[in-house]
PDB file of N, CA and C in Angstrom:
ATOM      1  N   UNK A   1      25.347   0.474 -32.676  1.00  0.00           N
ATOM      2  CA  UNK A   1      24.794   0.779 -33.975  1.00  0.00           C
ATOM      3  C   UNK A   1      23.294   0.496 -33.985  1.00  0.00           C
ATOM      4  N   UNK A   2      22.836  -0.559 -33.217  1.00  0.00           N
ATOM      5  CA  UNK A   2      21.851  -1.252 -33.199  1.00  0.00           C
ATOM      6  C   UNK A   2      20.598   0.165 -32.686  1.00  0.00           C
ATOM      7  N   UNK A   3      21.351   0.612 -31.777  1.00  0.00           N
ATOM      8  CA  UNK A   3      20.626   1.532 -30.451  1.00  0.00           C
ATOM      9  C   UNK A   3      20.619   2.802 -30.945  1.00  0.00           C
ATOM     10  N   UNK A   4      21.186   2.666 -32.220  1.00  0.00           N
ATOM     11  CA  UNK A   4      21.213   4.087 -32.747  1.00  0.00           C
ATOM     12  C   UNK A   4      20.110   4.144 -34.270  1.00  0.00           C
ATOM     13  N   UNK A   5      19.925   3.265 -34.355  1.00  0.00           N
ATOM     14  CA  UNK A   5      18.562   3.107 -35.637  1.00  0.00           C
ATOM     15  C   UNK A   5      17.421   2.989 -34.748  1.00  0.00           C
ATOM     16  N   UNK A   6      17.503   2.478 -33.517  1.00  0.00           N
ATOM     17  CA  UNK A   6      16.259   2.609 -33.029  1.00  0.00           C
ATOM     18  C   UNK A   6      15.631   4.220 -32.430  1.00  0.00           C
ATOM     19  N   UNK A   7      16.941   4.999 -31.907  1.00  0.00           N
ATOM     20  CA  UNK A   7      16.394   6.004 -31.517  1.00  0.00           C
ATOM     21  C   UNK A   7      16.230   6.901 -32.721  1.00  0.00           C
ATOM     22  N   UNK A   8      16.355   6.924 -34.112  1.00  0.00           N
ATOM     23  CA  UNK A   8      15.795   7.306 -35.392  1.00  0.00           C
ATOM     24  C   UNK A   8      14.490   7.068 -35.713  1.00  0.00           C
ATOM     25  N   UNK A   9      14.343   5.855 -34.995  1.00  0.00           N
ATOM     26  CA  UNK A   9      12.810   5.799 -35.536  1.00  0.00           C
ATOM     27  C   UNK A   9      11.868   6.376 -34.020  1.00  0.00           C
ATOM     28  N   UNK A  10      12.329   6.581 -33.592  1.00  0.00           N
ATOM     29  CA  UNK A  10      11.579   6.980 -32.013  1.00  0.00           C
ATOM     30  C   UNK A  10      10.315   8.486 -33.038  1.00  0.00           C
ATOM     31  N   UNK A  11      10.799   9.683 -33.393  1.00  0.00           N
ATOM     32  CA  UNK A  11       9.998  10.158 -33.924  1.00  0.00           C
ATOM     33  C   UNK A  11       8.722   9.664 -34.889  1.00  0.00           C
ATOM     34  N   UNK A  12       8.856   8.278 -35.890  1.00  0.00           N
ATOM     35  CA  UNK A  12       8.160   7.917 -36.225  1.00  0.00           C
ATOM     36  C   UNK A  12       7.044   7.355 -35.349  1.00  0.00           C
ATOM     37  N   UNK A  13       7.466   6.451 -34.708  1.00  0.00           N
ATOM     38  CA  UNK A  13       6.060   5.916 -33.665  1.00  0.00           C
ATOM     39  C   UNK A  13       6.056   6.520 -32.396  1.00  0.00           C
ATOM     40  N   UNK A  14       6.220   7.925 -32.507  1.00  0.00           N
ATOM     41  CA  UNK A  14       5.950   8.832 -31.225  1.00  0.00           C
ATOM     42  C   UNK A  14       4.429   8.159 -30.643  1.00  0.00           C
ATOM     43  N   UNK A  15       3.833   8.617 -31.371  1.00  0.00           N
ATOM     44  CA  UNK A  15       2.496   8.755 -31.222  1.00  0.00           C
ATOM     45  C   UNK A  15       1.820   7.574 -30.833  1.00  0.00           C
ATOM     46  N   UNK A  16       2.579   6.452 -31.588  1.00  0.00           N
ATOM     47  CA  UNK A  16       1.876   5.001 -30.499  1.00  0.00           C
ATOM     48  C   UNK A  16       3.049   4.848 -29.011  1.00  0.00           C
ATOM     49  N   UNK A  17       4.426   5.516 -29.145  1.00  0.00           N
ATOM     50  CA  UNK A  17       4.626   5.074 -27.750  1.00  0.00           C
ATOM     51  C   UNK A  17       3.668   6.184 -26.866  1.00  0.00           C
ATOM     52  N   UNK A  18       3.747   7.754 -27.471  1.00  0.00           N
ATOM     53  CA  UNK A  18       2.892   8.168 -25.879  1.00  0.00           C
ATOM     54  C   UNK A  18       1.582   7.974 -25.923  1.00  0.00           C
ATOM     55  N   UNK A  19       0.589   7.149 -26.261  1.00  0.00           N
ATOM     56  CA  UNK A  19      -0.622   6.541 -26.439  1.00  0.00           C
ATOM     57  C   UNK A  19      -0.557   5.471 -25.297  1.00  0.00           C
ATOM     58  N   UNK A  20       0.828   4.779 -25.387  1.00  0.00           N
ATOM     59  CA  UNK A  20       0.544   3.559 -24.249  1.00  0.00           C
ATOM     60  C   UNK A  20       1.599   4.143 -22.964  1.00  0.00           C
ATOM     61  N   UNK A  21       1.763   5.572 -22.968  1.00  0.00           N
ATOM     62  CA  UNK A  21       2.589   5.520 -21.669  1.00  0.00           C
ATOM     63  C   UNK A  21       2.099   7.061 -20.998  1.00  0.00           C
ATOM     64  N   UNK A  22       0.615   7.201 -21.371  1.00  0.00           N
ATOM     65  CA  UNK A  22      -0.025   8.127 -20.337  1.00  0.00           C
ATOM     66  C   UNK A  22      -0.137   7.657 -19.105  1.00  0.00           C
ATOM     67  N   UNK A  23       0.104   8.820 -18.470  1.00  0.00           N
ATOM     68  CA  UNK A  23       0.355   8.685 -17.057  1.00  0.00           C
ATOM     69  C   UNK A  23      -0.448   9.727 -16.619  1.00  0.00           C
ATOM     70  N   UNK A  24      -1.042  10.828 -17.226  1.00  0.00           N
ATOM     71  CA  UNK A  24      -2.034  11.976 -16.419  1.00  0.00           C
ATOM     72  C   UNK A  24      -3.214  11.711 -16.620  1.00  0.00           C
ATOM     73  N   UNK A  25      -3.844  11.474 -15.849  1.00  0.00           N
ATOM     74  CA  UNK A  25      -5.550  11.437 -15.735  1.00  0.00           C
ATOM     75  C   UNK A  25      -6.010  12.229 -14.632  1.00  0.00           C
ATOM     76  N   UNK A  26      -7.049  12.998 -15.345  1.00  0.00           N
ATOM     77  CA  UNK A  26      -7.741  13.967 -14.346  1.00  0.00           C
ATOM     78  C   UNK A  26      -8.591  13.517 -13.164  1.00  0.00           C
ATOM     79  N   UNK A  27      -8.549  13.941 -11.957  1.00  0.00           N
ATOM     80  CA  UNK A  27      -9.874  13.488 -11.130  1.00  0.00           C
ATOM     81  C   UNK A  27     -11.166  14.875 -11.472  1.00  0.00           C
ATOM     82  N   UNK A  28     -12.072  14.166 -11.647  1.00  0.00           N
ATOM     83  CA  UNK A  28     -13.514  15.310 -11.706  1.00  0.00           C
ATOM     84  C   UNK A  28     -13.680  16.036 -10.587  1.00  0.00           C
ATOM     85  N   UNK A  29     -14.855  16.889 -10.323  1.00  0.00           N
ATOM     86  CA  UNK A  29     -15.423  17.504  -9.725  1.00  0.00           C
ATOM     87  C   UNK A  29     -15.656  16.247  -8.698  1.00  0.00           C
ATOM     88  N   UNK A  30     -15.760  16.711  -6.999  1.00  0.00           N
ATOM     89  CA  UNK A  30     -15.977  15.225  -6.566  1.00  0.00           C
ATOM     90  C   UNK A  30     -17.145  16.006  -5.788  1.00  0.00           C
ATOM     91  N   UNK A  31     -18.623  15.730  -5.153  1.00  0.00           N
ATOM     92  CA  UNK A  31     -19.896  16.055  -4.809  1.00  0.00           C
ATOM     93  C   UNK A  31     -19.612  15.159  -3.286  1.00  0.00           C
ATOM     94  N   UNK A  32     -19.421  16.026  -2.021  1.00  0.00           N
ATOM     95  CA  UNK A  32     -19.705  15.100  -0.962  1.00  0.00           C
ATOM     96  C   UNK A  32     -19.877  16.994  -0.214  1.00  0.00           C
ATOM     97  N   UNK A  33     -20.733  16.255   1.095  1.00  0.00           N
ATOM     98  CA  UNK A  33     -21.156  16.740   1.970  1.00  0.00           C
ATOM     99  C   UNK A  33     -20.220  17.401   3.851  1.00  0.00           C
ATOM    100  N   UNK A  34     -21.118  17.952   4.160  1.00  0.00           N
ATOM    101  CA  UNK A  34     -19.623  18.897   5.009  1.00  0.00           C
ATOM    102  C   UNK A  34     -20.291  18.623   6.282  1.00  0.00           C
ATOM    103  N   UNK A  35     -19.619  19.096   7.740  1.00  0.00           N
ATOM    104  CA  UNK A  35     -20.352  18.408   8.378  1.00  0.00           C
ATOM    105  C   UNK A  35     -21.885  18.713   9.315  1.00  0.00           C
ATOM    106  N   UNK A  36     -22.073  19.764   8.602  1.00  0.00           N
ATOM    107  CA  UNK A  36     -23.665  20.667   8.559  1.00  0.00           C
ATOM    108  C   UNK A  36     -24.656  19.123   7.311  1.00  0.00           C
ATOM    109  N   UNK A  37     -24.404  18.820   6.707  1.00  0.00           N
ATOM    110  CA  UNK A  37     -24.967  17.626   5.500  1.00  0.00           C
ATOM    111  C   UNK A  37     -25.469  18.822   4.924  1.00  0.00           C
ATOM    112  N   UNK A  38     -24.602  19.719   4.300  1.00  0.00           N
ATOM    113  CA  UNK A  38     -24.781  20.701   3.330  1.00  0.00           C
ATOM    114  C   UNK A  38     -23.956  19.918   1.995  1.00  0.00           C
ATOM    115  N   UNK A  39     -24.097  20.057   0.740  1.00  0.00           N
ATOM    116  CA  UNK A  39     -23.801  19.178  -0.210  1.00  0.00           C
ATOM    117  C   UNK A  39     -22.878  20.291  -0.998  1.00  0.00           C
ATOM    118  N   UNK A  40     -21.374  20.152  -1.195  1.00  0.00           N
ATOM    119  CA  UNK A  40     -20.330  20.723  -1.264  1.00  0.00           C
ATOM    120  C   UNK A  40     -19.605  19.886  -2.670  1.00  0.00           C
ATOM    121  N   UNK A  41     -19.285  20.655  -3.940  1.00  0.00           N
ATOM    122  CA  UNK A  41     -18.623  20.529  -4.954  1.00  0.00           C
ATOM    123  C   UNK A  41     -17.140  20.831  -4.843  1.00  0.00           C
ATOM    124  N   UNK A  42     -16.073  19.794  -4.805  1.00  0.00           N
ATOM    125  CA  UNK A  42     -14.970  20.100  -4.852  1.00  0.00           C
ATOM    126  C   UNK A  42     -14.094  19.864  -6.226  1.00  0.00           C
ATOM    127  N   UNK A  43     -14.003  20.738  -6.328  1.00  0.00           N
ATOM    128  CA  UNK A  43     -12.950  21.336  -7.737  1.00  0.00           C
ATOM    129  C   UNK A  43     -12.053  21.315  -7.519  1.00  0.00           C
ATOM    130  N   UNK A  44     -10.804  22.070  -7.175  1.00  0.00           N
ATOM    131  CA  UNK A  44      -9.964  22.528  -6.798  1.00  0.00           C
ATOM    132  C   UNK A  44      -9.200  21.402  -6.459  1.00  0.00           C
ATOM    133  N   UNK A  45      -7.520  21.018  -6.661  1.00  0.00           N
ATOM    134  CA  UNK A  45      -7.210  20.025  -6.690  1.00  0.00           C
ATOM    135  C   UNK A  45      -6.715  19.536  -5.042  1.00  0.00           C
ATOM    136  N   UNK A  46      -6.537  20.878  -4.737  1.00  0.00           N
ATOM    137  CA  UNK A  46      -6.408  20.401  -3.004  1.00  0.00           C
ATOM    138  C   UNK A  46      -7.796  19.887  -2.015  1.00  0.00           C
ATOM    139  N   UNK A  47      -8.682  20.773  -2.736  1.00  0.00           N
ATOM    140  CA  UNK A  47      -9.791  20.584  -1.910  1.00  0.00           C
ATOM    141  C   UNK A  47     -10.235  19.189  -2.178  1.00  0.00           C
ATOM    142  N   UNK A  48     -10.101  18.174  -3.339  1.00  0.00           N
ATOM    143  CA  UNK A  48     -10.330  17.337  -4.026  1.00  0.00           C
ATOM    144  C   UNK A  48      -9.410  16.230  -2.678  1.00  0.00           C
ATOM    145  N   UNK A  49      -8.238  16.238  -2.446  1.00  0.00           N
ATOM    146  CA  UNK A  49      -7.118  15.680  -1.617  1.00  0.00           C
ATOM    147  C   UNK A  49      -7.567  15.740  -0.705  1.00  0.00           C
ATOM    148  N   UNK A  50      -8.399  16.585  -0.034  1.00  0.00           N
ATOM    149  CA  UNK A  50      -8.553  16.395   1.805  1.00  0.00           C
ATOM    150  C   UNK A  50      -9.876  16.195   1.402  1.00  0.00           C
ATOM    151  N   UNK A  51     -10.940  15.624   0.197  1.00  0.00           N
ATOM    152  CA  UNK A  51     -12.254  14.563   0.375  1.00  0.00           C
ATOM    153  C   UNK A  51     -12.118  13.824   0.399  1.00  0.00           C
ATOM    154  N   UNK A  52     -10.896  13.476  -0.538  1.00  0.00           N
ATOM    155  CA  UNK A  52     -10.186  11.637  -0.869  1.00  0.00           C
ATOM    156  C   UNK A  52      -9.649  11.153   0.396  1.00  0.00           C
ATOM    157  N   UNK A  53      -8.813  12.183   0.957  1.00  0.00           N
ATOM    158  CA  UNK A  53      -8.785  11.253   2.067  1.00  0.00           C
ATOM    159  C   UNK A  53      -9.098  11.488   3.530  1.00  0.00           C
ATOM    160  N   UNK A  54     -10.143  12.336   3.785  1.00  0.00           N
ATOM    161  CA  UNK A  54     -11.078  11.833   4.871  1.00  0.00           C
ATOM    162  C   UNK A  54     -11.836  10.238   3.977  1.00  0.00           C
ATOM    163  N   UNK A  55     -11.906  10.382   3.339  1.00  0.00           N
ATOM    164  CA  UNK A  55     -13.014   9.430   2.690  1.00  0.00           C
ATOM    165  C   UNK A  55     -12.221   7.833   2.948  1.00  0.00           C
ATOM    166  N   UNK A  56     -10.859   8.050   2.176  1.00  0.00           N
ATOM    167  CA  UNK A  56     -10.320   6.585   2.520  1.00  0.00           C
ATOM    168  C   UNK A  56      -9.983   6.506   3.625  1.00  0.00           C
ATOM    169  N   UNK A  57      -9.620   7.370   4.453  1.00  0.00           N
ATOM    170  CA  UNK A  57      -9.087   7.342   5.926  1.00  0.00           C
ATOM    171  C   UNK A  57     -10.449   7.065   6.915  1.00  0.00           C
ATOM    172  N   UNK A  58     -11.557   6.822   6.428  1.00  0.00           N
ATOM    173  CA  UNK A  58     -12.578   6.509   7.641  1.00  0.00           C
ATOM    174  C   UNK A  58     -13.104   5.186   7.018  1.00  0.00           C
ATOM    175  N   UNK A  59     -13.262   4.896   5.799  1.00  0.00           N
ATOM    176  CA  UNK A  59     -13.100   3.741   5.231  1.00  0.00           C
ATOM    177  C   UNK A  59     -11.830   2.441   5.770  1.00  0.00           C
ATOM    178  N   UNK A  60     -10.993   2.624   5.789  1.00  0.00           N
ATOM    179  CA  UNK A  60      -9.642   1.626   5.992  1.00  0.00           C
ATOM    180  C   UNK A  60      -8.888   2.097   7.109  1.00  0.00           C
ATOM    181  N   UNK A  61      -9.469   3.011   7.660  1.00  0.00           N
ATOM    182  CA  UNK A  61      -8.921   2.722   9.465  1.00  0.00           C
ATOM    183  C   UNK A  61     -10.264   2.032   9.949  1.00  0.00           C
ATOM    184  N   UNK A  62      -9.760   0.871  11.076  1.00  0.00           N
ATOM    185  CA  UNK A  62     -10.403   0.554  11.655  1.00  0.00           C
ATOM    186  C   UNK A  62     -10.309   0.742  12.816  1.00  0.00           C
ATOM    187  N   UNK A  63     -10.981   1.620  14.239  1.00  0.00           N
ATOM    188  CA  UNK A  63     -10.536   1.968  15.201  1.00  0.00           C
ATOM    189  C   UNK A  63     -10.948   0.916  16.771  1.00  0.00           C
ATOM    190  N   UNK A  64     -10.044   0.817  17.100  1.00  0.00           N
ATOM    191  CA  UNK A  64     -10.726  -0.377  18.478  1.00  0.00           C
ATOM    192  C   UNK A  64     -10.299   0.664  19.433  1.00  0.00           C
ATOM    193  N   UNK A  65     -11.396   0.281  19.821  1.00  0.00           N
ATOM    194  CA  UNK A  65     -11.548   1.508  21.494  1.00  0.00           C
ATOM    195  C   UNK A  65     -11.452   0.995  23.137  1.00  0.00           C
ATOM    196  N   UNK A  66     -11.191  -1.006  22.722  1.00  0.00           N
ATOM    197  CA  UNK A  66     -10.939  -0.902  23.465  1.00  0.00           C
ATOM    198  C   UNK A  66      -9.516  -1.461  24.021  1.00  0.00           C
ATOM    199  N   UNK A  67      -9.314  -1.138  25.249  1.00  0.00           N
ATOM    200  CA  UNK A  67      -7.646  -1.273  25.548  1.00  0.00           C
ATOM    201  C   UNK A  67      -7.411  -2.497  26.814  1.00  0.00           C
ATOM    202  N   UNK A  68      -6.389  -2.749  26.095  1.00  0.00           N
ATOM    203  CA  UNK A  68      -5.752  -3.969  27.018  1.00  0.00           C
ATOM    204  C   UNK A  68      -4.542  -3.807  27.971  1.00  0.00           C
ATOM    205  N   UNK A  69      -4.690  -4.314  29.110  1.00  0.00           N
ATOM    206  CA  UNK A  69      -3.791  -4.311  30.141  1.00  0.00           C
ATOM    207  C   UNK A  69      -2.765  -5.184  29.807  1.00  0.00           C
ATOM    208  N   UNK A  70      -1.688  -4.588  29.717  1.00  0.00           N
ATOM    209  CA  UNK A  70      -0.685  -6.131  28.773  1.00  0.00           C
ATOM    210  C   UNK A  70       0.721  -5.907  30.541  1.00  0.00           C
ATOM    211  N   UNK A  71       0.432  -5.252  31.306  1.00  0.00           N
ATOM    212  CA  UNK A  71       1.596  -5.446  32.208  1.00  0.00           C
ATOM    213  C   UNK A  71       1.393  -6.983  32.655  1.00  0.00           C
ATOM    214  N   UNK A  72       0.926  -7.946  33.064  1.00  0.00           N
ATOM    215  CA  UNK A  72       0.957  -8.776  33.423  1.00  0.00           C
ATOM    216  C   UNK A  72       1.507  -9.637  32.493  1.00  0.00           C
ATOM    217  N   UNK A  73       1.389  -9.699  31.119  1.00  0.00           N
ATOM    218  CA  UNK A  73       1.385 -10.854  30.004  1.00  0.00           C
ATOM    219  C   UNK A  73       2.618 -10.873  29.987  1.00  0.00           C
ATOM    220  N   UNK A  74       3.219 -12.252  30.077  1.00  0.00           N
ATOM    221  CA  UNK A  74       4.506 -12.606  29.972  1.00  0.00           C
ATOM    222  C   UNK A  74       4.930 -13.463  28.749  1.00  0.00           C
ATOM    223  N   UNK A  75       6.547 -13.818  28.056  1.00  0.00           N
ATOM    224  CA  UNK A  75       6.423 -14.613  27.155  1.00  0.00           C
ATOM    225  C   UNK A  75       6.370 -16.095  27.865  1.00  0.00           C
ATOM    226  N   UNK A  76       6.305 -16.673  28.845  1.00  0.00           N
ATOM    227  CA  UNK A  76       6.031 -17.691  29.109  1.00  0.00           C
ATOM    228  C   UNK A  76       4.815 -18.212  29.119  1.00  0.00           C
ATOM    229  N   UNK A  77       3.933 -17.071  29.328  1.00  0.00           N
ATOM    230  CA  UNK A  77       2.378 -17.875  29.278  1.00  0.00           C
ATOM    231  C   UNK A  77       1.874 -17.420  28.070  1.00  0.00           C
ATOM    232  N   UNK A  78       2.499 -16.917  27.034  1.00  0.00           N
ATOM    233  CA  UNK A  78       2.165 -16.763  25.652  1.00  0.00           C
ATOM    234  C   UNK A  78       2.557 -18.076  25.071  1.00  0.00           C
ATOM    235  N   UNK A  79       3.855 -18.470  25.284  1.00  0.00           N
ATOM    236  CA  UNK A  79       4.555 -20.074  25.053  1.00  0.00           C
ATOM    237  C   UNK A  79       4.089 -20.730  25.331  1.00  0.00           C
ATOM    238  N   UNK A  80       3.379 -21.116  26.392  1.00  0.00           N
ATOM    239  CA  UNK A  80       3.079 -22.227  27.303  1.00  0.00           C
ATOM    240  C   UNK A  80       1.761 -22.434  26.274  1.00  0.00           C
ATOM    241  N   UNK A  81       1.337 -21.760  25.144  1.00  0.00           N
ATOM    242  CA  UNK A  81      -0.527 -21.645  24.574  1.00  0.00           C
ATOM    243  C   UNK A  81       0.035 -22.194  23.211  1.00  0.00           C
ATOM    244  N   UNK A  82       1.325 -22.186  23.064  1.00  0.00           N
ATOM    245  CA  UNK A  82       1.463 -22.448  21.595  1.00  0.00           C
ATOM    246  C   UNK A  82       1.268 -24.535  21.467  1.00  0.00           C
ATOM    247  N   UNK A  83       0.839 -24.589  20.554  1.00  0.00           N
ATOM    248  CA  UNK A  83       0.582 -26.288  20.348  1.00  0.00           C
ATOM    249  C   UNK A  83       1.521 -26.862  19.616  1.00  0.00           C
ATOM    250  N   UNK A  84       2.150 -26.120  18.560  1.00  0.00           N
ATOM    251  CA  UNK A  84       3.552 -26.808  17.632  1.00  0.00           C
ATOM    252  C   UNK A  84       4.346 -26.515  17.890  1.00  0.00           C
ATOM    253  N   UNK A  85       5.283 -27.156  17.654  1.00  0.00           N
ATOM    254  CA  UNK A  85       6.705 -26.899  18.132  1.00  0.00           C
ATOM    255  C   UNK A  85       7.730 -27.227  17.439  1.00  0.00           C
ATOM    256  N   UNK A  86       8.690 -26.443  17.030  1.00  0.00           N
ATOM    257  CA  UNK A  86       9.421 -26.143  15.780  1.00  0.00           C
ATOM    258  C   UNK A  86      11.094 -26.169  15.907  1.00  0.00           C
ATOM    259  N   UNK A  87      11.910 -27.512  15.532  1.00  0.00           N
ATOM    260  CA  UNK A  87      13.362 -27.407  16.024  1.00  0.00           C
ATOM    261  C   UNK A  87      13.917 -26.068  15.287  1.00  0.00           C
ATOM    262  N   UNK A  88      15.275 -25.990  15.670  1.00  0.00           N
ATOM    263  CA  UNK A  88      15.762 -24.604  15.183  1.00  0.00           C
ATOM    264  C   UNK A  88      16.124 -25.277  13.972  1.00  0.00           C
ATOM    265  N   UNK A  89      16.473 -25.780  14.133  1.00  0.00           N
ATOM    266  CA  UNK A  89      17.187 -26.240  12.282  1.00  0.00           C
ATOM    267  C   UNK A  89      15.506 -26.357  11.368  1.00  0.00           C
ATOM    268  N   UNK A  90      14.739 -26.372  11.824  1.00  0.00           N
ATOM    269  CA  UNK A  90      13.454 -25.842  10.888  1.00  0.00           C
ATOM    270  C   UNK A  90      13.426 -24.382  10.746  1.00  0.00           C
ATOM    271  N   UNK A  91      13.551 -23.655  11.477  1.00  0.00           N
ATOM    272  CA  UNK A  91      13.687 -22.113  11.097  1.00  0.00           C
ATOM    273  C   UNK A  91      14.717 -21.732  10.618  1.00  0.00           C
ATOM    274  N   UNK A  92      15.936 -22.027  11.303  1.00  0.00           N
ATOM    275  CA  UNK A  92      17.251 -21.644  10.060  1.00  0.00           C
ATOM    276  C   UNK A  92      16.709 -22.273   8.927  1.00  0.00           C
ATOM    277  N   UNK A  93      16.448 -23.173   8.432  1.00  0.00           N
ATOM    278  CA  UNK A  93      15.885 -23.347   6.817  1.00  0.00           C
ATOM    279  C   UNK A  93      14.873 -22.440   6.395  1.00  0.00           C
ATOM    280  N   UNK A  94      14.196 -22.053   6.798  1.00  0.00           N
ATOM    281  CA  UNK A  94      13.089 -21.677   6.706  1.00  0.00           C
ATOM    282  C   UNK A  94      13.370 -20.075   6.161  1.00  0.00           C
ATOM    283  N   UNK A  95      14.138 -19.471   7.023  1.00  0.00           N
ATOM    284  CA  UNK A  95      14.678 -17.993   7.142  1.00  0.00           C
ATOM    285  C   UNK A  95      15.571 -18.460   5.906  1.00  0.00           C
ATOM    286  N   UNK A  96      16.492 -19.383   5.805  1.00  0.00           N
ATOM    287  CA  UNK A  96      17.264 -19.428   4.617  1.00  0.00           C
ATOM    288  C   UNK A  96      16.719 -19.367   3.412  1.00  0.00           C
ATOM    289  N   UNK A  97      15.550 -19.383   3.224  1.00  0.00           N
ATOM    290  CA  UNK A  97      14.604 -19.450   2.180  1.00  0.00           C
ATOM    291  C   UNK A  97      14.048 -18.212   1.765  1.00  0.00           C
ATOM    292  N   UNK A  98      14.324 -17.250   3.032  1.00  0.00           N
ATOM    293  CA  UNK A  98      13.488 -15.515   2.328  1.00  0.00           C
ATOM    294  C   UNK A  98      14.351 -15.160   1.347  1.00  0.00           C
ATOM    295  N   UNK A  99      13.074 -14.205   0.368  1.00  0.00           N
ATOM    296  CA  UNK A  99      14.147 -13.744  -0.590  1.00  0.00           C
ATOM    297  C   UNK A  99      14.629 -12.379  -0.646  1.00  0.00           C
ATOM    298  N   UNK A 100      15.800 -11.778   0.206  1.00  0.00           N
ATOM    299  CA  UNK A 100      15.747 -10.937   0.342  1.00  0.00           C
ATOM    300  C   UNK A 100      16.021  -9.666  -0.211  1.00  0.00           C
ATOM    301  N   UNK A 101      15.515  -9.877  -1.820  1.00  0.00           N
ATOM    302  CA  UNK A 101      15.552  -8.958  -2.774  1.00  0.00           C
ATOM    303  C   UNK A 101      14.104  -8.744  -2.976  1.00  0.00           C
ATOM    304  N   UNK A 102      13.210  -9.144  -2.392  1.00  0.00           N
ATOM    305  CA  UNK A 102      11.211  -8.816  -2.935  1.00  0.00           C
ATOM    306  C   UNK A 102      11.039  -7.894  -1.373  1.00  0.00           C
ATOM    307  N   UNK A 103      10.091  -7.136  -1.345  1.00  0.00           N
ATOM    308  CA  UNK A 103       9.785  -6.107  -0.672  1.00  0.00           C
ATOM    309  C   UNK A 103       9.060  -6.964   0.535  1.00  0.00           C
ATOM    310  N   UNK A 104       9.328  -6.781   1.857  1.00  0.00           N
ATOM    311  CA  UNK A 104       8.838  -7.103   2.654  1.00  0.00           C
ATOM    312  C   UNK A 104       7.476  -6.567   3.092  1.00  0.00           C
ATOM    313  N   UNK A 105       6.532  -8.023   3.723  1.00  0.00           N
ATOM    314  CA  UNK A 105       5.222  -7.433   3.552  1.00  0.00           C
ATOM    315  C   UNK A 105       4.789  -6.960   5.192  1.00  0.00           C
ATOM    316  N   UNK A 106       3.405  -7.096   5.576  1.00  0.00           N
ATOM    317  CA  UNK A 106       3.357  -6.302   6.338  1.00  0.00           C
ATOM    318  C   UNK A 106       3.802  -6.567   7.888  1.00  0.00           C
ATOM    319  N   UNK A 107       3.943  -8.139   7.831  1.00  0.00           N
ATOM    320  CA  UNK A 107       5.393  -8.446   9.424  1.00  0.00           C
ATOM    321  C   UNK A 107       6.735  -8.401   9.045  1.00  0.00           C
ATOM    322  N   UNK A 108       7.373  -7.366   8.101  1.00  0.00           N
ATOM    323  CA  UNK A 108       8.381  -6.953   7.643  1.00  0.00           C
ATOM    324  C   UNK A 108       9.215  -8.116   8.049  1.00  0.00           C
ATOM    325  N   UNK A 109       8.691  -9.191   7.151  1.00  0.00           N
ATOM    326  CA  UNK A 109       9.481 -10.194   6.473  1.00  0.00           C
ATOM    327  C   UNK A 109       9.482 -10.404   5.160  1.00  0.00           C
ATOM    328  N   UNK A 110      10.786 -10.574   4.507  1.00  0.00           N
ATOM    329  CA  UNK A 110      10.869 -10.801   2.771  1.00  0.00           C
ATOM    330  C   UNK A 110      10.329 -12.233   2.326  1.00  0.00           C
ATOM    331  N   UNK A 111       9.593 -12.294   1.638  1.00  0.00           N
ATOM    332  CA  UNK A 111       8.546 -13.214   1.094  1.00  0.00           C
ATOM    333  C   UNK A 111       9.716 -14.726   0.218  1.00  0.00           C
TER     334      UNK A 111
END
């Protein structure tokens, strides 16, 4: 009964719920350069998508060029460098503690 007076009044405060539950916002005209450094207006909503992201994609990749020989590296002389040392009944607690309903972050472990 309760759920049914409320969706009666839904027409009355239309207008303040879709006020706080816009979700479309336009991107503008975006002004970047091509690779002549000729100065290029993108409109168009695709053309707009491949400025955004060359743009974030050379921004937030970071590229290392250089490369490592890893055939030799073993886990023993990776071990042998570590300084603490951790019984198992500290990590079974430890792991007993993730929560594994929150989204795992980026060593796809649950927080």
């Amino acid at each position: 009964m309760k759920s049914h007076h409320i969706v009666r009044q839904i027409p009355k405060n239309s207008g303040t719920l879709n006020s706080k539950c816009k979700t479309n916002s336009a991107v503008g005209d975006l002004v970047t350069c091509d690779i002549d450094g000729n100065t290029v207006i993108a409109s168009e909503n695709a053309h707009k998508a491949k400025v955004l992201g060359s743009y974030f994609s050379a921004v937030f990749t970071k590229e290392n060029k250089i490369s490592y020989d890893t055939r030799f590296i073993t886990a023993d002389a990776i071990f042998s460098q570590l300084t603490c040392q951790f019984s198992k009944e500290t990590i079974l607690h430890k792991l007993s503690e993730l929560n594994f309903y929150k989204s795992p972050g980026p060593d796809s472990f649950h927080t």
